[in-house]
PDB file of N, CA and C in Angstrom:
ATOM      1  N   UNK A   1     -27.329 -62.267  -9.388  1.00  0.00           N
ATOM      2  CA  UNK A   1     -27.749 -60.907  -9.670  1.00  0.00           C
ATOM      3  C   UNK A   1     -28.277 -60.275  -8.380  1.00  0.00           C
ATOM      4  N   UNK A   2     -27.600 -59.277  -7.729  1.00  0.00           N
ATOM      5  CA  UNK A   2     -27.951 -58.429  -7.022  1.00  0.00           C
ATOM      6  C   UNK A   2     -29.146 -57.155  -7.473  1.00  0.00           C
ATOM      7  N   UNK A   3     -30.474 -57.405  -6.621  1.00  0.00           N
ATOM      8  CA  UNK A   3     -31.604 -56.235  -7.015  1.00  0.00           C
ATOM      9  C   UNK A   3     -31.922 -55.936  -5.705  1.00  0.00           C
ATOM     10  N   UNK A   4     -31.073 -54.393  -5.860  1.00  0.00           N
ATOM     11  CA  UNK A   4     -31.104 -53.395  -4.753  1.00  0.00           C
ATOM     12  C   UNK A   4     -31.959 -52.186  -5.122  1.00  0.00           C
ATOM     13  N   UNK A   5     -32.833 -52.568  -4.213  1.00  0.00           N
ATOM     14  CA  UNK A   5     -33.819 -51.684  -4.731  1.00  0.00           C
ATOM     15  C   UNK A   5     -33.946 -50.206  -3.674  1.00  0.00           C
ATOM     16  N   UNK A   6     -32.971 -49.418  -3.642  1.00  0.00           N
ATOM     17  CA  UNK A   6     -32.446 -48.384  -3.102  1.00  0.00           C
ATOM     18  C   UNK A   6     -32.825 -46.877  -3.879  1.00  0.00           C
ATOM     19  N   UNK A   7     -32.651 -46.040  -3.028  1.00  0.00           N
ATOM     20  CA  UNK A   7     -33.041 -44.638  -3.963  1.00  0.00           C
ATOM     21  C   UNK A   7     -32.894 -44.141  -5.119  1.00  0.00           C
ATOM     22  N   UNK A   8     -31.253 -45.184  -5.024  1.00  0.00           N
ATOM     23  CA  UNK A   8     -30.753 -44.529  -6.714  1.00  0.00           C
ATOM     24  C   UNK A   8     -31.447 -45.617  -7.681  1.00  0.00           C
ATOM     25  N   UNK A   9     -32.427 -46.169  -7.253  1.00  0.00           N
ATOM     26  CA  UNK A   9     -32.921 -47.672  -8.350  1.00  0.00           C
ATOM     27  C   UNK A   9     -34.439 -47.155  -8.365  1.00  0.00           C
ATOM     28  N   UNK A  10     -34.880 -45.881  -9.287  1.00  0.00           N
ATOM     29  CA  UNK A  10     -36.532 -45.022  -9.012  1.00  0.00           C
ATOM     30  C   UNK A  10     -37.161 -46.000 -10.218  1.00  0.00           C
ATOM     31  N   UNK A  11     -36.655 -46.494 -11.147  1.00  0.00           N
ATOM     32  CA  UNK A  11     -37.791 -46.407 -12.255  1.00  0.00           C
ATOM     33  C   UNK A  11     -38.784 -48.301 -12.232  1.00  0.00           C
ATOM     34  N   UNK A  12     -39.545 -48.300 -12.443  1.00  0.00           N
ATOM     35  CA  UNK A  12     -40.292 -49.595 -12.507  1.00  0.00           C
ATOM     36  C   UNK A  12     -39.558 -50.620 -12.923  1.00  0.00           C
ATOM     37  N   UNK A  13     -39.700 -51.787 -12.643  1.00  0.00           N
ATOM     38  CA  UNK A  13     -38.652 -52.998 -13.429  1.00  0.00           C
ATOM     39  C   UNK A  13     -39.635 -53.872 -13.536  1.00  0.00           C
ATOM     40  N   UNK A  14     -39.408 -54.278 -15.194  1.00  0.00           N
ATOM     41  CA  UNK A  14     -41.076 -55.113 -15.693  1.00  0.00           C
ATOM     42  C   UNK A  14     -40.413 -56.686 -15.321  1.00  0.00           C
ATOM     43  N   UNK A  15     -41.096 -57.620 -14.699  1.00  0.00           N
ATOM     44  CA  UNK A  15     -40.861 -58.923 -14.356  1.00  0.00           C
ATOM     45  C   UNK A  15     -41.444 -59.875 -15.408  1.00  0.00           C
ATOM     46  N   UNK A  16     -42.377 -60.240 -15.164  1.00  0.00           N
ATOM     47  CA  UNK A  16     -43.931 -60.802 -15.805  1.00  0.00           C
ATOM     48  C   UNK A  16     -43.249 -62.635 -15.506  1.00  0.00           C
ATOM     49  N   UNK A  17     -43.266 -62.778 -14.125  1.00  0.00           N
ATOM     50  CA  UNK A  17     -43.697 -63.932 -13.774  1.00  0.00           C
ATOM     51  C   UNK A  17     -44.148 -64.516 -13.202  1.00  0.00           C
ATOM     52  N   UNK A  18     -44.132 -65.863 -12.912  1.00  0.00           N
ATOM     53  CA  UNK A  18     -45.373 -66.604 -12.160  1.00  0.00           C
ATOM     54  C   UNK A  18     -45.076 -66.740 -10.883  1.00  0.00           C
ATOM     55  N   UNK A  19     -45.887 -66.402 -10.178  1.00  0.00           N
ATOM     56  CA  UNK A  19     -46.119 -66.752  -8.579  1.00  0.00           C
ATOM     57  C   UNK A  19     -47.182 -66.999  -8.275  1.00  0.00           C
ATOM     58  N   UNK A  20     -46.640 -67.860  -6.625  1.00  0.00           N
ATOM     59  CA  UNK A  20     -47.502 -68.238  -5.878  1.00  0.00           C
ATOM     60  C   UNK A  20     -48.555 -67.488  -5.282  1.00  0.00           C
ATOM     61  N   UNK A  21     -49.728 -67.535  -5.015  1.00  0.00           N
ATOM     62  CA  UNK A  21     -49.947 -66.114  -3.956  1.00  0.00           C
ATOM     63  C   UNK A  21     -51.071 -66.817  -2.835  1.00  0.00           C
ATOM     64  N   UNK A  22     -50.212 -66.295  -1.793  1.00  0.00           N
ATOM     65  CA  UNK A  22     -51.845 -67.126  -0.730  1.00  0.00           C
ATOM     66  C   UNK A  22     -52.766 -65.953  -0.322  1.00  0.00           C
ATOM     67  N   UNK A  23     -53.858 -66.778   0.504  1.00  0.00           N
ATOM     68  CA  UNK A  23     -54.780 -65.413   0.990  1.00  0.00           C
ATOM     69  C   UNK A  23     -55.311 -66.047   2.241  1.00  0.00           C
ATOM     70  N   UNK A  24     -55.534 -65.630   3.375  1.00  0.00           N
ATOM     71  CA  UNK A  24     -56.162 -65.477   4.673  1.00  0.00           C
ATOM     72  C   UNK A  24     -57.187 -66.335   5.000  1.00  0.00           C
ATOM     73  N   UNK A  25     -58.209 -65.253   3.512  1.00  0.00           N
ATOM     74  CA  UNK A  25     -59.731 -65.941   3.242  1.00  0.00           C
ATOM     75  C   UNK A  25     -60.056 -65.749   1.998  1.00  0.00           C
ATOM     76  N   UNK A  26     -60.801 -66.665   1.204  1.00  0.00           N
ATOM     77  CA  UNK A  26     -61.378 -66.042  -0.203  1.00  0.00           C
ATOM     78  C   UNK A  26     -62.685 -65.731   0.308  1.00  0.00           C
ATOM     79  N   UNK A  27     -63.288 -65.173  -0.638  1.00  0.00           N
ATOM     80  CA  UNK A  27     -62.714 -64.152  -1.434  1.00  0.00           C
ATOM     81  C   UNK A  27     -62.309 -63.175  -0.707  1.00  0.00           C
ATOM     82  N   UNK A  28     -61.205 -62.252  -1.394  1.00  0.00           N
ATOM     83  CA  UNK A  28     -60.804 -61.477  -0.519  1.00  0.00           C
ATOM     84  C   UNK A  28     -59.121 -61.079  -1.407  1.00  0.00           C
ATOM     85  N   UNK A  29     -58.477 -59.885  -0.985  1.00  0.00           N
ATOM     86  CA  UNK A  29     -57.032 -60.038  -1.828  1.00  0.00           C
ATOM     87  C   UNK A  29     -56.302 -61.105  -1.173  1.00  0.00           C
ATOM     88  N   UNK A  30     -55.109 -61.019  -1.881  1.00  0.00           N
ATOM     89  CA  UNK A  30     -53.486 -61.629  -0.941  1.00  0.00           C
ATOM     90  C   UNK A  30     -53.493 -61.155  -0.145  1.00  0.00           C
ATOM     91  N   UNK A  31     -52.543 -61.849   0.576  1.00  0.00           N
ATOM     92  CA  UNK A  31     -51.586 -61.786   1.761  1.00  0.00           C
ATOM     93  C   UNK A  31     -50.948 -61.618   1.936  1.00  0.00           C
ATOM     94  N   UNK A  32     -50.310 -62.594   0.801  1.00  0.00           N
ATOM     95  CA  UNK A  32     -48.886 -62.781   0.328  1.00  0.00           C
ATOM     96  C   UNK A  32     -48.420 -63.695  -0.984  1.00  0.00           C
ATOM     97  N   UNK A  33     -46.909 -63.737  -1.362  1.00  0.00           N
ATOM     98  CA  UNK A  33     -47.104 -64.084  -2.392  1.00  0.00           C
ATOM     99  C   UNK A  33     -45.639 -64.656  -2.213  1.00  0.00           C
ATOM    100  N   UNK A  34     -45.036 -65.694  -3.049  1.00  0.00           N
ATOM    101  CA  UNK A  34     -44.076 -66.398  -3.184  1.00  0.00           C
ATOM    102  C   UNK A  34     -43.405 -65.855  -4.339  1.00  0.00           C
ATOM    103  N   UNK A  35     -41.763 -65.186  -5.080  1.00  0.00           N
ATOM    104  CA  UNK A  35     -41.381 -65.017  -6.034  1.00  0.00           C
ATOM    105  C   UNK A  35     -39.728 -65.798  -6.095  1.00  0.00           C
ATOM    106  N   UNK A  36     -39.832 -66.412  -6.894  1.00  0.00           N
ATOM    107  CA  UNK A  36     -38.111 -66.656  -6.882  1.00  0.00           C
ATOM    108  C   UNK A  36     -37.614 -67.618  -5.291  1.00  0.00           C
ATOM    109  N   UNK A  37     -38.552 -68.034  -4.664  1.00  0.00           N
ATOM    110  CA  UNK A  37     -38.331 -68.845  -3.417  1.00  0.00           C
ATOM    111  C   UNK A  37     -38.242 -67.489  -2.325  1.00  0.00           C
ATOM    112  N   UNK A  38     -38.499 -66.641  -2.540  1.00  0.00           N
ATOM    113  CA  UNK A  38     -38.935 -65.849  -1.109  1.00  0.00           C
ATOM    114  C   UNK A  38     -40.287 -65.624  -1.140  1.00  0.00           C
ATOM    115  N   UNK A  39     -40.756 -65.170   0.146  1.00  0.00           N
ATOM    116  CA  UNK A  39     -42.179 -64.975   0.562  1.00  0.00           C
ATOM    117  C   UNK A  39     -42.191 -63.450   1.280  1.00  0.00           C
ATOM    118  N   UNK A  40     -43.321 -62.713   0.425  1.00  0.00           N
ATOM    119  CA  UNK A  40     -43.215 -61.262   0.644  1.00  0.00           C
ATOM    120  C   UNK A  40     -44.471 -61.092   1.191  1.00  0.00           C
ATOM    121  N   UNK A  41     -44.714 -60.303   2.298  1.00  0.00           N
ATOM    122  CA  UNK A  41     -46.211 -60.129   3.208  1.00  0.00           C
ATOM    123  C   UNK A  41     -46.819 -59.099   2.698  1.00  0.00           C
ATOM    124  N   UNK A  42     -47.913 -59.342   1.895  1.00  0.00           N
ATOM    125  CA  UNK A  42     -48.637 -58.028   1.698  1.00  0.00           C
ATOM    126  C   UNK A  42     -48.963 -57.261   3.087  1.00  0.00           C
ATOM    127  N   UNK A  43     -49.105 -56.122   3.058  1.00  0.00           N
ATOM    128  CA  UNK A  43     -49.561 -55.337   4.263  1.00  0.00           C
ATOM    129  C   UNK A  43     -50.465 -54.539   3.742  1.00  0.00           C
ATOM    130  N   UNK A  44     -50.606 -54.404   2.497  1.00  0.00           N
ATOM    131  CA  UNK A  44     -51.656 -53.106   2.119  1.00  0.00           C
ATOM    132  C   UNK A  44     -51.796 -53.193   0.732  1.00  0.00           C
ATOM    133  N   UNK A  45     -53.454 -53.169   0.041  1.00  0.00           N
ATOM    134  CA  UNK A  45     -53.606 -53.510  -1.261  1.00  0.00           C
ATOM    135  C   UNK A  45     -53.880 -51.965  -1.825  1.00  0.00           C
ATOM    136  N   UNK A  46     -53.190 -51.653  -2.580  1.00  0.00           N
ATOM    137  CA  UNK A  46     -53.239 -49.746  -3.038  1.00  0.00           C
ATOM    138  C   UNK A  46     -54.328 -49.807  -4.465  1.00  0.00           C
ATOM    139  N   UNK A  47     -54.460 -50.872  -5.165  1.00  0.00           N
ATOM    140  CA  UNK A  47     -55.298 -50.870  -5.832  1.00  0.00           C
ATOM    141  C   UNK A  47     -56.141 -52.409  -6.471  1.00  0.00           C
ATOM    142  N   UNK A  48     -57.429 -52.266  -6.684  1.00  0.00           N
ATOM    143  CA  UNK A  48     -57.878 -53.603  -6.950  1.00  0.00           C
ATOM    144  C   UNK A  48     -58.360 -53.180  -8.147  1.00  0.00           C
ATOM    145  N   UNK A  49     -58.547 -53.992  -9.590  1.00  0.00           N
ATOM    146  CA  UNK A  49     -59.513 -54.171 -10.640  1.00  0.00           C
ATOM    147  C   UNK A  49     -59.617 -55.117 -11.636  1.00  0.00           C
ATOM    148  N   UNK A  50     -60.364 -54.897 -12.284  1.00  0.00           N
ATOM    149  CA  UNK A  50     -60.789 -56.045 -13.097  1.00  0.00           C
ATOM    150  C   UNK A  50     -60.513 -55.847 -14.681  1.00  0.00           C
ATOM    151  N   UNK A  51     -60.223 -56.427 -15.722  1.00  0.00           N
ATOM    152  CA  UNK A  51     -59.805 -55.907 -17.134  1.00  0.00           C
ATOM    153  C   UNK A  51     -60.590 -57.212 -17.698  1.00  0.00           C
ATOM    154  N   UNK A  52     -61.550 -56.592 -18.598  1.00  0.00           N
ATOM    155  CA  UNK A  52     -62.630 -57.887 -18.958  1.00  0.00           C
ATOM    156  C   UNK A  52     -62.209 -57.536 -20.764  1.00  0.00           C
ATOM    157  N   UNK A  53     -62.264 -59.137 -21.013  1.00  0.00           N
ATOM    158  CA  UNK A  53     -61.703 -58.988 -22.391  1.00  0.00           C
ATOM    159  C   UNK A  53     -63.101 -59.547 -23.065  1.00  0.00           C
ATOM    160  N   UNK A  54     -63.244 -59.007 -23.543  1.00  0.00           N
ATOM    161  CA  UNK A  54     -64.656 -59.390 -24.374  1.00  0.00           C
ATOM    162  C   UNK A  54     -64.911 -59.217 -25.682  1.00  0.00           C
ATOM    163  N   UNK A  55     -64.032 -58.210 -26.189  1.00  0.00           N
ATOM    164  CA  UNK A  55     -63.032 -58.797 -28.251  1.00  0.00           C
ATOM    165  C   UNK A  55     -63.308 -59.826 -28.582  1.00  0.00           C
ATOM    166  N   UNK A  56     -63.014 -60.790 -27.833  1.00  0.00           N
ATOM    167  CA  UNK A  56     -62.877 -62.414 -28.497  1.00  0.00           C
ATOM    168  C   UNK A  56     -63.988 -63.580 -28.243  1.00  0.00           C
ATOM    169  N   UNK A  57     -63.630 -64.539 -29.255  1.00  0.00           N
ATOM    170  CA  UNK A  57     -64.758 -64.961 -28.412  1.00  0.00           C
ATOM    171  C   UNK A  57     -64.696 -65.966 -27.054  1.00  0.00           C
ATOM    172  N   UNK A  58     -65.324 -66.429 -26.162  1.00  0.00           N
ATOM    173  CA  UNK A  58     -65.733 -67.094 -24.864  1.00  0.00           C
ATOM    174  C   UNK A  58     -64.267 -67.854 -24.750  1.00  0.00           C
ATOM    175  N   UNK A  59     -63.598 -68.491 -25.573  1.00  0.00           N
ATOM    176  CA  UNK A  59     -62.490 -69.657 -25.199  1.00  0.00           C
ATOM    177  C   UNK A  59     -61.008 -69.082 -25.769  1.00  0.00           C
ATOM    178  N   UNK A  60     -61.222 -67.500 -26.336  1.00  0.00           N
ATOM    179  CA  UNK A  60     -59.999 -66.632 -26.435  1.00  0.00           C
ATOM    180  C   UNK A  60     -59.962 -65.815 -25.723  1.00  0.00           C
ATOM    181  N   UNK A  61     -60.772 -65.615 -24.423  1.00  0.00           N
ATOM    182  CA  UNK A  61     -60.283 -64.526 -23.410  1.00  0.00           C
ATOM    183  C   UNK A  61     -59.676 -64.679 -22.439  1.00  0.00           C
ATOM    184  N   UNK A  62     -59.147 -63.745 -22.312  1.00  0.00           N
ATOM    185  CA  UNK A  62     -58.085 -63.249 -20.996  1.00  0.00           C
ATOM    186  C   UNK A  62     -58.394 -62.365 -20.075  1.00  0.00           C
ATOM    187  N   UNK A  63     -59.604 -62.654 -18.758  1.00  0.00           N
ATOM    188  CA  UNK A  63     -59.815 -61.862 -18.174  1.00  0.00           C
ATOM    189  C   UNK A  63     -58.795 -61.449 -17.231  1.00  0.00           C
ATOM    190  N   UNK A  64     -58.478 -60.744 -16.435  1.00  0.00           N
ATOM    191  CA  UNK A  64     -57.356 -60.317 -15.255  1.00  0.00           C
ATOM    192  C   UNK A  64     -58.132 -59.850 -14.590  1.00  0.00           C
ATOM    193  N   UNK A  65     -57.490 -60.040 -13.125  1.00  0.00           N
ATOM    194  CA  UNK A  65     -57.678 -59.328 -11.858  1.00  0.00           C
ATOM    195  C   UNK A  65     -56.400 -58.693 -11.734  1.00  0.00           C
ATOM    196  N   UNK A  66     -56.960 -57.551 -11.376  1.00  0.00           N
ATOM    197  CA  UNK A  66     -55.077 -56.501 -11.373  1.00  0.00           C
ATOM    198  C   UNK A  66     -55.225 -55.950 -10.071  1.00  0.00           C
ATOM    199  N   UNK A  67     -53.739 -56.187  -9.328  1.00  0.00           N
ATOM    200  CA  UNK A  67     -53.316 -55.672  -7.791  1.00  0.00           C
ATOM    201  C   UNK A  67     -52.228 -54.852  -7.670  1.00  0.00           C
ATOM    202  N   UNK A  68     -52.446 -53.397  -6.983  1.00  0.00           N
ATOM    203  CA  UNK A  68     -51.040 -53.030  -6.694  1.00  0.00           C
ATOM    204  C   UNK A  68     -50.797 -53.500  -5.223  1.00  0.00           C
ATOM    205  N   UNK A  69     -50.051 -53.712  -4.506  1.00  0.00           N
ATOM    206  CA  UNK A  69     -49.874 -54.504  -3.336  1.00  0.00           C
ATOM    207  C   UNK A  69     -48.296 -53.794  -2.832  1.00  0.00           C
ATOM    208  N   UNK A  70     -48.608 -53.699  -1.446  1.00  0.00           N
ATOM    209  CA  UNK A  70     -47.200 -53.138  -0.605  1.00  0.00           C
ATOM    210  C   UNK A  70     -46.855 -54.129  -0.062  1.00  0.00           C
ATOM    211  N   UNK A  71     -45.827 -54.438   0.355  1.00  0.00           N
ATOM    212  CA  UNK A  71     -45.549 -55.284   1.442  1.00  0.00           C
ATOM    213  C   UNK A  71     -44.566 -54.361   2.887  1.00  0.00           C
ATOM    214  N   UNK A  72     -44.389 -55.630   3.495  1.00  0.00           N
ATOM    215  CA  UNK A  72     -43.691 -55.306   4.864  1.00  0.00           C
ATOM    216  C   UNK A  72     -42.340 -54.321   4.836  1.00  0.00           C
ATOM    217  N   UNK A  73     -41.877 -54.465   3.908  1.00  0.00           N
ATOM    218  CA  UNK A  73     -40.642 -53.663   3.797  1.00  0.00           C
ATOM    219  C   UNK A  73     -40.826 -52.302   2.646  1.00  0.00           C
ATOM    220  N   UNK A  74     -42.004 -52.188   2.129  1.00  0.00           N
ATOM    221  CA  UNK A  74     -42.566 -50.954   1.611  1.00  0.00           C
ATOM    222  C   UNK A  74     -42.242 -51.079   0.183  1.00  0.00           C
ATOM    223  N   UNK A  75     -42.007 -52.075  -0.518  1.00  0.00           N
ATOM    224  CA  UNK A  75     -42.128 -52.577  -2.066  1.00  0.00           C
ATOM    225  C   UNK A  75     -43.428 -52.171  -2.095  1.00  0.00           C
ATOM    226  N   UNK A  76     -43.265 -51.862  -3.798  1.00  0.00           N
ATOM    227  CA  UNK A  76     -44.731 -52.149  -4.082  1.00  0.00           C
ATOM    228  C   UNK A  76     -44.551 -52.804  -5.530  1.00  0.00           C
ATOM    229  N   UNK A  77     -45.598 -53.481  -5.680  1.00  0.00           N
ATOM    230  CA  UNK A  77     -45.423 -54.820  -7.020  1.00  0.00           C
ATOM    231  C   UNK A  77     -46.958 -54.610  -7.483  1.00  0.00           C
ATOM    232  N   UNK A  78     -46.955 -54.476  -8.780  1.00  0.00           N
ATOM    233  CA  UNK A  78     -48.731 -54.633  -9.483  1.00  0.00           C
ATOM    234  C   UNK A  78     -48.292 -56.454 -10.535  1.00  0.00           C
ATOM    235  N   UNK A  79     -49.564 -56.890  -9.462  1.00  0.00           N
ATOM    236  CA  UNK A  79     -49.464 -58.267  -9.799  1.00  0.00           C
ATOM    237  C   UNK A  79     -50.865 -58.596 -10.244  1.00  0.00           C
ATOM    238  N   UNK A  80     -50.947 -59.910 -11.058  1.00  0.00           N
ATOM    239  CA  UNK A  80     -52.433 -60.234 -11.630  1.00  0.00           C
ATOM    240  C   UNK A  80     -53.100 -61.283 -11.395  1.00  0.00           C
ATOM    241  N   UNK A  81     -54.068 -61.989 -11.471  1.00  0.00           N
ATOM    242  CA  UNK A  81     -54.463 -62.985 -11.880  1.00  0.00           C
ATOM    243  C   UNK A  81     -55.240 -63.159 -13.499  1.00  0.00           C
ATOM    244  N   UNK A  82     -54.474 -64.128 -14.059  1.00  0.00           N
ATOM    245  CA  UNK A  82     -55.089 -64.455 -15.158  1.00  0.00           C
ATOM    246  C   UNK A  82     -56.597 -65.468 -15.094  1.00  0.00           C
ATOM    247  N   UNK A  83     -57.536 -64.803 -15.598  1.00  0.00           N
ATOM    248  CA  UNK A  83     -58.942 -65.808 -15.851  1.00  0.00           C
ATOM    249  C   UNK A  83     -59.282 -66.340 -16.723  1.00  0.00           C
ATOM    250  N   UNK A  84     -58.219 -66.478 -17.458  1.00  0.00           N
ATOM    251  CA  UNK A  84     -58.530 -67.494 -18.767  1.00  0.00           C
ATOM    252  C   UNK A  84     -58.746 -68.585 -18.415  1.00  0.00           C
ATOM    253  N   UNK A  85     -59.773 -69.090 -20.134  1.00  0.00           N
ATOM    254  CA  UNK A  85     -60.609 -70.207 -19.954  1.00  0.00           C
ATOM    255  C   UNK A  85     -59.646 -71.450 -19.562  1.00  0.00           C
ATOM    256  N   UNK A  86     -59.035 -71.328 -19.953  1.00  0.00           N
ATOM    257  CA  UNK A  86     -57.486 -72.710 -20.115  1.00  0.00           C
ATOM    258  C   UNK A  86     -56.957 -72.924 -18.489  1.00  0.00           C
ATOM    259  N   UNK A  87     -55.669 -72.151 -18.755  1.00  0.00           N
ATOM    260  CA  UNK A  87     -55.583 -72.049 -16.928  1.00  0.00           C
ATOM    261  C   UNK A  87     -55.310 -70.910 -16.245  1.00  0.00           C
ATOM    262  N   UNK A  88     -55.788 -71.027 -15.371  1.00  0.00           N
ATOM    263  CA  UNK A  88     -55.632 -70.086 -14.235  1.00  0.00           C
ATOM    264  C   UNK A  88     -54.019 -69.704 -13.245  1.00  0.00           C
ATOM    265  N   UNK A  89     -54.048 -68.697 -13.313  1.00  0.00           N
ATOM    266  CA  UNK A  89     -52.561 -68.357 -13.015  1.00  0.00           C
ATOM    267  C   UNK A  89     -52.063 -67.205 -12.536  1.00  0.00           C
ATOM    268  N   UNK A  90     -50.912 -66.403 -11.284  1.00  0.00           N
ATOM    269  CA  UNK A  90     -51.043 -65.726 -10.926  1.00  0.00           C
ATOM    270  C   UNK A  90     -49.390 -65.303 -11.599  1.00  0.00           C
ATOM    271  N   UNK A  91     -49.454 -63.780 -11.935  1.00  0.00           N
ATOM    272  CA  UNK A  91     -47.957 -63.291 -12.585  1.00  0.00           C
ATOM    273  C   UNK A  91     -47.734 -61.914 -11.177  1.00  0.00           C
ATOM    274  N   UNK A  92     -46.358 -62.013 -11.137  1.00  0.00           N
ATOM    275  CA  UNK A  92     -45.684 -60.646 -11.019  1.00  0.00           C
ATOM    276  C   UNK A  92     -45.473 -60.128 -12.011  1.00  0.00           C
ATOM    277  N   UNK A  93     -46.167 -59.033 -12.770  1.00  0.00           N
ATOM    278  CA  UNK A  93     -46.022 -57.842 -13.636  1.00  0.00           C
ATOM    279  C   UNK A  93     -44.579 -57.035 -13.530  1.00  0.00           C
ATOM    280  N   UNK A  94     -44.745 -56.113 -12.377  1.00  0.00           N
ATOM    281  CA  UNK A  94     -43.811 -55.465 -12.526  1.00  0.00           C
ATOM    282  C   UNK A  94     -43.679 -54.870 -10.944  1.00  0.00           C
ATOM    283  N   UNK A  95     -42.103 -54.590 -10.711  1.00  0.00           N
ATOM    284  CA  UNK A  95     -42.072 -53.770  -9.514  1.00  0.00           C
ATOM    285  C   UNK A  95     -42.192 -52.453  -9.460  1.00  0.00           C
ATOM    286  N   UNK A  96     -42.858 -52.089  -8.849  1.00  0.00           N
ATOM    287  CA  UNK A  96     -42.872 -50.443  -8.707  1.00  0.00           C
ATOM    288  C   UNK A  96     -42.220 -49.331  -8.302  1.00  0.00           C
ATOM    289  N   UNK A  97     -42.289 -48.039  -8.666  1.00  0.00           N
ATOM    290  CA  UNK A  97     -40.671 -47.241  -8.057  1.00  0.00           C
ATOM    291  C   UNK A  97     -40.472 -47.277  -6.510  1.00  0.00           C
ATOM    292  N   UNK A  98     -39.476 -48.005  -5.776  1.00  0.00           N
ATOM    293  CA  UNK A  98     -39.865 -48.168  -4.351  1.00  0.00           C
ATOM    294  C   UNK A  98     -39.399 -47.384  -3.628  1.00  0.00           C
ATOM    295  N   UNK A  99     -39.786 -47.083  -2.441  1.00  0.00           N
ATOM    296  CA  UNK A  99     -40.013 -46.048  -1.179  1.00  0.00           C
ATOM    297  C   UNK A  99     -38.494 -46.847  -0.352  1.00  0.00           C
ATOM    298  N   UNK A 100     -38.070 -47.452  -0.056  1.00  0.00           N
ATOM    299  CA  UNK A 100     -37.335 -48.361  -0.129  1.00  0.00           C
ATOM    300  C   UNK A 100     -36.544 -49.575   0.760  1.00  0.00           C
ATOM    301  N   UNK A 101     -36.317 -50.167   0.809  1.00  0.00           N
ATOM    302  CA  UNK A 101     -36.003 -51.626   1.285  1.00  0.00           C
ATOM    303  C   UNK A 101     -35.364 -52.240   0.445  1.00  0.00           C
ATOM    304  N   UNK A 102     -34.704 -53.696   0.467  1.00  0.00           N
ATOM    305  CA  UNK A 102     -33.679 -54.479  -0.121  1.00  0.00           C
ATOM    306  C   UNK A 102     -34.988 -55.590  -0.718  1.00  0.00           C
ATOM    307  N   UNK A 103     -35.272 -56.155  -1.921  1.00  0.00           N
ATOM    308  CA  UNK A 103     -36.146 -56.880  -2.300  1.00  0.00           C
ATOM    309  C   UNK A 103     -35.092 -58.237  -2.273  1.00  0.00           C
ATOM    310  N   UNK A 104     -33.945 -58.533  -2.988  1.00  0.00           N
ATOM    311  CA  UNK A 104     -33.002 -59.649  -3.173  1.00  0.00           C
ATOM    312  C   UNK A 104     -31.690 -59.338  -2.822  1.00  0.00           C
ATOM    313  N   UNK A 105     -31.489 -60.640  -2.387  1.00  0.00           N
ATOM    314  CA  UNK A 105     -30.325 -60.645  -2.002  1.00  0.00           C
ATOM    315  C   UNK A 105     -28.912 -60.439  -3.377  1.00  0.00           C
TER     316      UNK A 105
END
């Protein structure tokens, strides 16, 4: 599957999977992040927050850390970390409408 992520390709494309993601220093955002066996360089974090689930009780929540993140070739991806009690885990959400560059081959 070719994902050309070119002018005529504007609208969001929902992913929702797991990646790697490293960081520099904690605390602190990414850097970067691993998807599908490539490695994409964050260059710029466009948004940081937190989504606290507190509905449930202590061993049914799902806290998140939510990132929109650019990288080197001007993608932008809103990615998460999950803080649940169980395990801990980082998703690609979704890609964002991109400014543009080639994401896959």
């Amino acid at each position: 599957m070719r994902n050309d992520l070119s002018d005529a390709q504007r609208e969001d494309i929902f992913v929702s999977e797991e990646i790697e993601v490293y960081f520099e220093r904690k605390p602190g955002p990414p850097t970067s992040f691993r998807w599908r066996g490539k490695d994409f360089k964050i260059v710029k974090c466009k948004f940081q927050g937190r989504k606290l689930d507190f509905g449930k009780r202590w061993w049914q929540r799902h806290h998140k850390d939510y990132y929109i993140v650019e990288d080197e070739n001007r993608n932008v991806f809103q990615i998460y970390y999950n803080r649940g009690p169980r395990r801990r885990y980082w998703v690609l959400l979704k890609i964002l409408r991109m400014a543009q560059g080639e994401l896959m081959d």
